[in-house]
Protein backbone atom coordinates (compact mmCIF):
# COMPACT_ATOMS: atom_id res chain seq x y z
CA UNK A 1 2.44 11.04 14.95
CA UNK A 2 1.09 8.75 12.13
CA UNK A 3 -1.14 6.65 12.21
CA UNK A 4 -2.59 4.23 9.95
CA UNK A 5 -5.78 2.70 9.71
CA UNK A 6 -7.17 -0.37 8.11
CA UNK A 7 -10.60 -1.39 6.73
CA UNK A 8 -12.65 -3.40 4.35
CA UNK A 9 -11.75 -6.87 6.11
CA UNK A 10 -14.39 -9.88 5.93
CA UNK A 11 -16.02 -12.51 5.59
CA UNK A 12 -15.69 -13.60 1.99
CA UNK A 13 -16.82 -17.00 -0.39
CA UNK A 14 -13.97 -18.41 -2.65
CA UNK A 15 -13.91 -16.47 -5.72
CA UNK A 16 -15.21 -13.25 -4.53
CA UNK A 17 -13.78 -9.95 -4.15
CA UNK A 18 -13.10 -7.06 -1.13
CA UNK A 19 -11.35 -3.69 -1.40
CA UNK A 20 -9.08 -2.76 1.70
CA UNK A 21 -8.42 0.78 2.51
CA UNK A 22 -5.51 2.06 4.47
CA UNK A 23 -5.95 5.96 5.71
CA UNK A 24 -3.47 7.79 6.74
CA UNK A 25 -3.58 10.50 9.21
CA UNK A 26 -0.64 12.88 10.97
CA UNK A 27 1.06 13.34 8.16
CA UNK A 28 0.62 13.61 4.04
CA UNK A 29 0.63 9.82 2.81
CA UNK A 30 2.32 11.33 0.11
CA UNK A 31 5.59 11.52 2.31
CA UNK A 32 5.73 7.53 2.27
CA UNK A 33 5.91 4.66 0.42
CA UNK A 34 3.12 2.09 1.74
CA UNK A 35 2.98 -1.41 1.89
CA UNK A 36 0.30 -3.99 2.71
CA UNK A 37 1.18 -6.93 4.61
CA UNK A 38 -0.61 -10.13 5.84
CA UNK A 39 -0.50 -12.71 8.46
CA UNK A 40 -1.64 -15.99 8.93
CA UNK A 41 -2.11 -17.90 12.37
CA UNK A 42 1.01 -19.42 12.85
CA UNK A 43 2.77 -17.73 10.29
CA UNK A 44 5.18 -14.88 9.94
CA UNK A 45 3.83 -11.32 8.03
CA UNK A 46 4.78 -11.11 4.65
CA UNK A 47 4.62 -8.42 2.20
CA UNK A 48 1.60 -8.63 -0.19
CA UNK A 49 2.01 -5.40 -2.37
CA UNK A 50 3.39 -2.14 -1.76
CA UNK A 51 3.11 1.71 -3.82
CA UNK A 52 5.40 4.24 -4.06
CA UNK A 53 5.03 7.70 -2.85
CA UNK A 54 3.72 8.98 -6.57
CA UNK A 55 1.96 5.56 -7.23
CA UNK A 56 3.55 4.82 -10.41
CA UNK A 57 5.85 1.92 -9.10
CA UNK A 58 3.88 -0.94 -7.56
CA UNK A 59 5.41 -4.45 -6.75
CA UNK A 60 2.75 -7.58 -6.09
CA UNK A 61 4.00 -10.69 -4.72
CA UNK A 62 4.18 -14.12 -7.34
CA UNK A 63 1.13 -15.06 -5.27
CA UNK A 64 -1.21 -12.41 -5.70
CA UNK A 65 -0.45 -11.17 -9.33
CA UNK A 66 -2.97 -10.99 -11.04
CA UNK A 67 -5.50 -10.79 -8.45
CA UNK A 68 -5.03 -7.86 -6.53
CA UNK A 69 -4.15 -4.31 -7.34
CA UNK A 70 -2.88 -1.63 -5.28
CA UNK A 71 -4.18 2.00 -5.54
CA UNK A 72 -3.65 5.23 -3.53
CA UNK A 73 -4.96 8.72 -3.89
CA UNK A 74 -2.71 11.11 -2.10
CA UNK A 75 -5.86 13.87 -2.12
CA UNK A 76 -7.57 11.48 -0.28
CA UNK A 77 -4.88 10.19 1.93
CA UNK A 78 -5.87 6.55 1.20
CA UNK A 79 -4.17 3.74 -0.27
CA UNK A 80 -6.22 0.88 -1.66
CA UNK A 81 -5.68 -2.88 -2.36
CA UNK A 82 -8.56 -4.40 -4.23
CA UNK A 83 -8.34 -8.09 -4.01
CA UNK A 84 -10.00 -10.22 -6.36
CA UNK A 85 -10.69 -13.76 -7.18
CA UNK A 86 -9.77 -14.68 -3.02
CA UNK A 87 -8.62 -17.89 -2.00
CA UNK A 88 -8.77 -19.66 1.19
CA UNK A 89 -5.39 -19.20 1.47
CA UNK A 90 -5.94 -15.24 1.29
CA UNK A 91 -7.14 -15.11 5.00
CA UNK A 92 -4.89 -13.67 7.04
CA UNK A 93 -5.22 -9.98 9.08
CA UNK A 94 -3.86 -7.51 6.66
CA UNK A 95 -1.82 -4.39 7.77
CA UNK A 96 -1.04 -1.52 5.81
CA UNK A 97 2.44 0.76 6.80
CA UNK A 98 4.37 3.17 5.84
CA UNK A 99 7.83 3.55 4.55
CA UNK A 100 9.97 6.76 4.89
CA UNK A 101 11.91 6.52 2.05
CA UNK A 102 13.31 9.94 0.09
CA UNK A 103 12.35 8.69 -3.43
CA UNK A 104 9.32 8.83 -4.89
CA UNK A 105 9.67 6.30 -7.05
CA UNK A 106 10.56 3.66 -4.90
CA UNK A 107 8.73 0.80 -2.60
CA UNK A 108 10.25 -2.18 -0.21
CA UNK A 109 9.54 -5.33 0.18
CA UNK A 110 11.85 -5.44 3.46
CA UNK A 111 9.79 -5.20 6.33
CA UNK A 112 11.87 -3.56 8.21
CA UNK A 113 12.18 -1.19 6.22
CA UNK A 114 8.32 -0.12 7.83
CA UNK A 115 7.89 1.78 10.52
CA UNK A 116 4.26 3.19 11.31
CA UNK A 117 1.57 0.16 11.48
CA UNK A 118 -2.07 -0.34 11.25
CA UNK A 119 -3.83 -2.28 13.71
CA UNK A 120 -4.91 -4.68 10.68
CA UNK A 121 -8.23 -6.36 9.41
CA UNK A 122 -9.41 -9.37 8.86
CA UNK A 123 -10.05 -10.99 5.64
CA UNK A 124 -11.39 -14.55 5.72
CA UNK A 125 -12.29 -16.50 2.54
CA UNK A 126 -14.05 -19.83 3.57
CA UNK A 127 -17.56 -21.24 2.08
């Protein structure tokens, strides 16, 4: 069974920066492609960013480019997103999962294409 868990989540100011981490357990993380997601009250999850299995293909959504960065280190079983230069309109519990797919140089932004989940953090940018 994997499972997937999330930290780094908090309390932020406007401008400032966190690093989530997503460990993976049960299973190499190098066997999936991972995505990061977010929700909002009120608002369906989206995909933020996701990583392919080798890390060299990486997607970021319009709204985050240039801001965050996703990361993994398969000896470590970890995949990272560092998140920079946070708005208010960053907060939202974040969830990291993991994607089954046979390439290793692919990631999906269909979330259905996910199947094993984190329980999520929080991240909540406010002054």
């Amino acid at each position: 069974q994997v499972q997937l868990v999330e930290s780094g989540g908090g309390l932020v100011q406007p401008g400032g920066s966190l690093r989530l981490s997503c460990a993976v357990s049960g299973s190499s993380s190098a066997s999936y492609a991972i995505g990061w997601f977010r929700q909002a009250p009120g608002k369906e999850r989206e995909v933020v960013s996701c990583i392919s299995r080798n890390g060299v293909v990486t997607y970021h959504r319009e709204f985050v480019k240039g801001r965050f960065t996703i990361s993994r280190d398969n000896a470590k079983n970890t995949v990272y997103l560092q998140m920079n230069s946070l708005k208010p309109e960053d907060t939202a519990v974040y969830y990291c999962a993991t994607d089954n797919t046979p390439s290793p140089y692919y990631c999906s932004v269909s979330r259905g294409r996910y199947d094993y989940w984190g329980q999520g953090t929080q991240v909540t940018v406010s002054s």
